[in-house]
C-alpha atoms as a PDB file:
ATOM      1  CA  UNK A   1      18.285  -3.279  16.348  1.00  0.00           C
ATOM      2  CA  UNK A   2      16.722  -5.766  14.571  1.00  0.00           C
ATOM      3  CA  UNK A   3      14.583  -9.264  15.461  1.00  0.00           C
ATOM      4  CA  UNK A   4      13.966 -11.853  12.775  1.00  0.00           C
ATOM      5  CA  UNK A   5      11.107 -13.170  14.116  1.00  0.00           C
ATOM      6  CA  UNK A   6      11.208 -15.290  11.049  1.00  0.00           C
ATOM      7  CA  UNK A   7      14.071 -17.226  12.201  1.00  0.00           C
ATOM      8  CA  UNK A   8      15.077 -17.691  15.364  1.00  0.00           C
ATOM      9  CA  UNK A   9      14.340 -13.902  16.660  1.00  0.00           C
ATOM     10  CA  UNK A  10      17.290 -13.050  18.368  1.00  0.00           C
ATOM     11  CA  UNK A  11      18.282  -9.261  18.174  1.00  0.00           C
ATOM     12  CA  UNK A  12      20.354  -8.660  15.144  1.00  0.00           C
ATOM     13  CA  UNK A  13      22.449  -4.943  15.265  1.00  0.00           C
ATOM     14  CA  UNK A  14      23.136  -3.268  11.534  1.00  0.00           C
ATOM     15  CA  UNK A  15      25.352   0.006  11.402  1.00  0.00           C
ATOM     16  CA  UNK A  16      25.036   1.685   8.862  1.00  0.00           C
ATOM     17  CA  UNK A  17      27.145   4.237   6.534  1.00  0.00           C
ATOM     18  CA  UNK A  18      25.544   7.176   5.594  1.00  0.00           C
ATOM     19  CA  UNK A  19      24.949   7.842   1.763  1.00  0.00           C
ATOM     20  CA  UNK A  20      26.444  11.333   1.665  1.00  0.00           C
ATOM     21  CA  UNK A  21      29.130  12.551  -0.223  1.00  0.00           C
ATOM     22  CA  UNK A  22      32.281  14.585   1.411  1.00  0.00           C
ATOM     23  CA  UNK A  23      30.815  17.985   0.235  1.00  0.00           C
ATOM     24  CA  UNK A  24      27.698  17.318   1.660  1.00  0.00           C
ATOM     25  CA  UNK A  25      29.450  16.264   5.027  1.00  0.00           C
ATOM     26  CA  UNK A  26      31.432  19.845   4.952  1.00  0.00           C
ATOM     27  CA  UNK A  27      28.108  21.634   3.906  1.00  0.00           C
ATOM     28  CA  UNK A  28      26.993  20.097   7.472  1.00  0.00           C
ATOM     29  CA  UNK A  29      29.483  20.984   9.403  1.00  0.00           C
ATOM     30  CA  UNK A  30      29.479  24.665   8.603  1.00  0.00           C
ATOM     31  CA  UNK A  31      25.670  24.834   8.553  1.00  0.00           C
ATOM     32  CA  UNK A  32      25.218  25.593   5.062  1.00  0.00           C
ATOM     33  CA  UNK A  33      23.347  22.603   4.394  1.00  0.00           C
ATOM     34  CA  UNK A  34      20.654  20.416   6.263  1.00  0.00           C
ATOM     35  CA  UNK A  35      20.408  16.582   6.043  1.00  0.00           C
ATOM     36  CA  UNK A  36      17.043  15.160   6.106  1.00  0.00           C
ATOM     37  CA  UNK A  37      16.160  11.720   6.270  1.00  0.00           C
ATOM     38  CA  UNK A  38      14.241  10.037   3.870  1.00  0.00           C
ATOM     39  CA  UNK A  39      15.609  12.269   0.979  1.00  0.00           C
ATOM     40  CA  UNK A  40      19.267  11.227   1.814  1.00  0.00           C
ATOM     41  CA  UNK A  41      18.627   8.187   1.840  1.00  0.00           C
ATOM     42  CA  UNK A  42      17.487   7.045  -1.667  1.00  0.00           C
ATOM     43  CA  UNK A  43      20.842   5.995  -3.147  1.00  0.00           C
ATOM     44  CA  UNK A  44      22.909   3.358  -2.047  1.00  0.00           C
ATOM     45  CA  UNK A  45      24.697   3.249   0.560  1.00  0.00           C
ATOM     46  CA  UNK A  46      26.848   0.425   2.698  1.00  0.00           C
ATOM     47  CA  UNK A  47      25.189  -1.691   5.866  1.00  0.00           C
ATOM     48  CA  UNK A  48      26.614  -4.146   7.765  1.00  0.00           C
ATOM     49  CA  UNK A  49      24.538  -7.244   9.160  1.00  0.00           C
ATOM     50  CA  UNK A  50      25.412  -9.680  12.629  1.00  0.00           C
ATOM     51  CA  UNK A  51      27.881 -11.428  10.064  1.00  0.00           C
ATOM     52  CA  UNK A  52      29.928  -8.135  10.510  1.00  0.00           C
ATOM     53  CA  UNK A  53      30.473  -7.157   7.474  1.00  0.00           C
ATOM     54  CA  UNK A  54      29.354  -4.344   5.047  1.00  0.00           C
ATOM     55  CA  UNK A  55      27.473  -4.947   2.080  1.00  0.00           C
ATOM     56  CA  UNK A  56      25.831  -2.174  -0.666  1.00  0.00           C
ATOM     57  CA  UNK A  57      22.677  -1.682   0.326  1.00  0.00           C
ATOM     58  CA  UNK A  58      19.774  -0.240  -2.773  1.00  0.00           C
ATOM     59  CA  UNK A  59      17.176   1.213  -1.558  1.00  0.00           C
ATOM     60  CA  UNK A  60      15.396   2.293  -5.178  1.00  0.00           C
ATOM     61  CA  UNK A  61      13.242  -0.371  -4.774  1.00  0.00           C
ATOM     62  CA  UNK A  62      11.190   1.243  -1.719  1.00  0.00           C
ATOM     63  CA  UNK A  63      10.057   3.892  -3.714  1.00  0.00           C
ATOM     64  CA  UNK A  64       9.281   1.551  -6.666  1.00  0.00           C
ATOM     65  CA  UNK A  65       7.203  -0.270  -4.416  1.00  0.00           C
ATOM     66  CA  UNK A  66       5.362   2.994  -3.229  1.00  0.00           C
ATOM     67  CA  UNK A  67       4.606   3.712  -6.503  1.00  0.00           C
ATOM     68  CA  UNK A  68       2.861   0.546  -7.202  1.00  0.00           C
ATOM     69  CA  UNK A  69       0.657   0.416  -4.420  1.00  0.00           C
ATOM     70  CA  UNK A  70      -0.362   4.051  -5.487  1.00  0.00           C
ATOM     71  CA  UNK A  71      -1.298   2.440  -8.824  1.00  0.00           C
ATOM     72  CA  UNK A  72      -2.701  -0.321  -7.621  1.00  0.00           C
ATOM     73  CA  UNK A  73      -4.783   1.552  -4.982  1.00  0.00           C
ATOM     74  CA  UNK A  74      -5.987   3.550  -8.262  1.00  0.00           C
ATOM     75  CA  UNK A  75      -7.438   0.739 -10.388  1.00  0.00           C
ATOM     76  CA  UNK A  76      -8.917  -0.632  -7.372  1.00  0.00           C
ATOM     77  CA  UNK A  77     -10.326   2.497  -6.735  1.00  0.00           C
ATOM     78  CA  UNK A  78     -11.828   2.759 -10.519  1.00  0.00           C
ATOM     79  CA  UNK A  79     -12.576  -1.383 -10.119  1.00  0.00           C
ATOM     80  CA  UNK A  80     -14.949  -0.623  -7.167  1.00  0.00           C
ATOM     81  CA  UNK A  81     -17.133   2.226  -8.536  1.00  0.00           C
ATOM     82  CA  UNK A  82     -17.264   0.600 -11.453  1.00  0.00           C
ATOM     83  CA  UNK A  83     -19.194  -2.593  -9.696  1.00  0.00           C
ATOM     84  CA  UNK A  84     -21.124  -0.133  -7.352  1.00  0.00           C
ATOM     85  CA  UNK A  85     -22.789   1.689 -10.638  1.00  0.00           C
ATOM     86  CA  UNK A  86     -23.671  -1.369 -11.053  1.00  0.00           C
ATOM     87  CA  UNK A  87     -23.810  -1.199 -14.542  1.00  0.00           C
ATOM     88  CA  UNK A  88     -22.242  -3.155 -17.262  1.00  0.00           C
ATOM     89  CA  UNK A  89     -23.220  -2.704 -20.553  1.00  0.00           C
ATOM     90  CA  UNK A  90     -20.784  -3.027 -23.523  1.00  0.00           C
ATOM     91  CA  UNK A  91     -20.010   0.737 -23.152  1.00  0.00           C
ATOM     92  CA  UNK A  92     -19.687   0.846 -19.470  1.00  0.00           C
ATOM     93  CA  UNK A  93     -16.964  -1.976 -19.946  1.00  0.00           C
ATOM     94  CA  UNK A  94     -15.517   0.214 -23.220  1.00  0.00           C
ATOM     95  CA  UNK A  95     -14.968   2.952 -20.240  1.00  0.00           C
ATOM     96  CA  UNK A  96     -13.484   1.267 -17.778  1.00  0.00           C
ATOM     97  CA  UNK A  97     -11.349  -0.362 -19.836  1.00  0.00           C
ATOM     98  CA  UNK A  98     -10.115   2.957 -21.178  1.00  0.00           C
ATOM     99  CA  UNK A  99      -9.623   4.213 -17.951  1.00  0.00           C
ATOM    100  CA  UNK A 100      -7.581   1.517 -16.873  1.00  0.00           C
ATOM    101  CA  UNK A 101      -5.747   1.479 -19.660  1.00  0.00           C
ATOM    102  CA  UNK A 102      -4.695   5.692 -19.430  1.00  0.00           C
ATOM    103  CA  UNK A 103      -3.977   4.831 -15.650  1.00  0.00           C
ATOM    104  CA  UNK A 104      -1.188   2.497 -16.781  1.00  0.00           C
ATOM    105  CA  UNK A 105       0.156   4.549 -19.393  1.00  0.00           C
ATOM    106  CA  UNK A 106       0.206   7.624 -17.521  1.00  0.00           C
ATOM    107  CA  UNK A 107       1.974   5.490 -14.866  1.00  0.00           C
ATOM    108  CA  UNK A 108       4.481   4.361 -17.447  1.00  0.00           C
ATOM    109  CA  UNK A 109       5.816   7.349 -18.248  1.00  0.00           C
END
């Protein structure tokens, strides 16, 4: 259940169908396999909305997004101590730069 409070925030209802494949499903059923949720959960897989019907739903981009706050929590991290030394001399600047810099590539990879 669902309320867009964006809109008009009546309750909206989505069913979804679970991204599994057959094997998995038979794995389940004889216990030789255990289904956890969010790892299940990261490909795509088909929802359906109150229009009623089913669309492909991609959930990549929610771990994208975790990723990027992580990043971003980083630099701002590395931002802030950098203003709290308080210092910022050509080198200090050469540093942090640096830093910054590795943090991206590293992230890039």
């Amino acid at each position: 259940m669902h309320r867009d409070f964006t809109n008009t925030g009546e309750p909206e209802s989505f069913h979804y169908l679970l991204p599994i494949d057959s094997d998995d499903v038979l794995g389940m059923i004889f216990g030789e396999q255990g289904y956890a949720y969010p790892e299940f959960w990261r490909k795509s897989f088909l929802r359906n909305g109150p229009e009623g019907f089913y669309i492909w739903f991609d959930p990549s981009h929610e771990e994208q997004l975790t990723e990027d706050e992580a990043i971003a929590a980083d630099l701002l991290n590395k931002l802030r101590a950098f203003k709290e030394s308080g210092s910022a001399d050509p080198d200090a600047v050469r540093r942090l730069l640096e830093e910054l810099d590795e943090t991206r590539k590293k992230d890039d990879k």
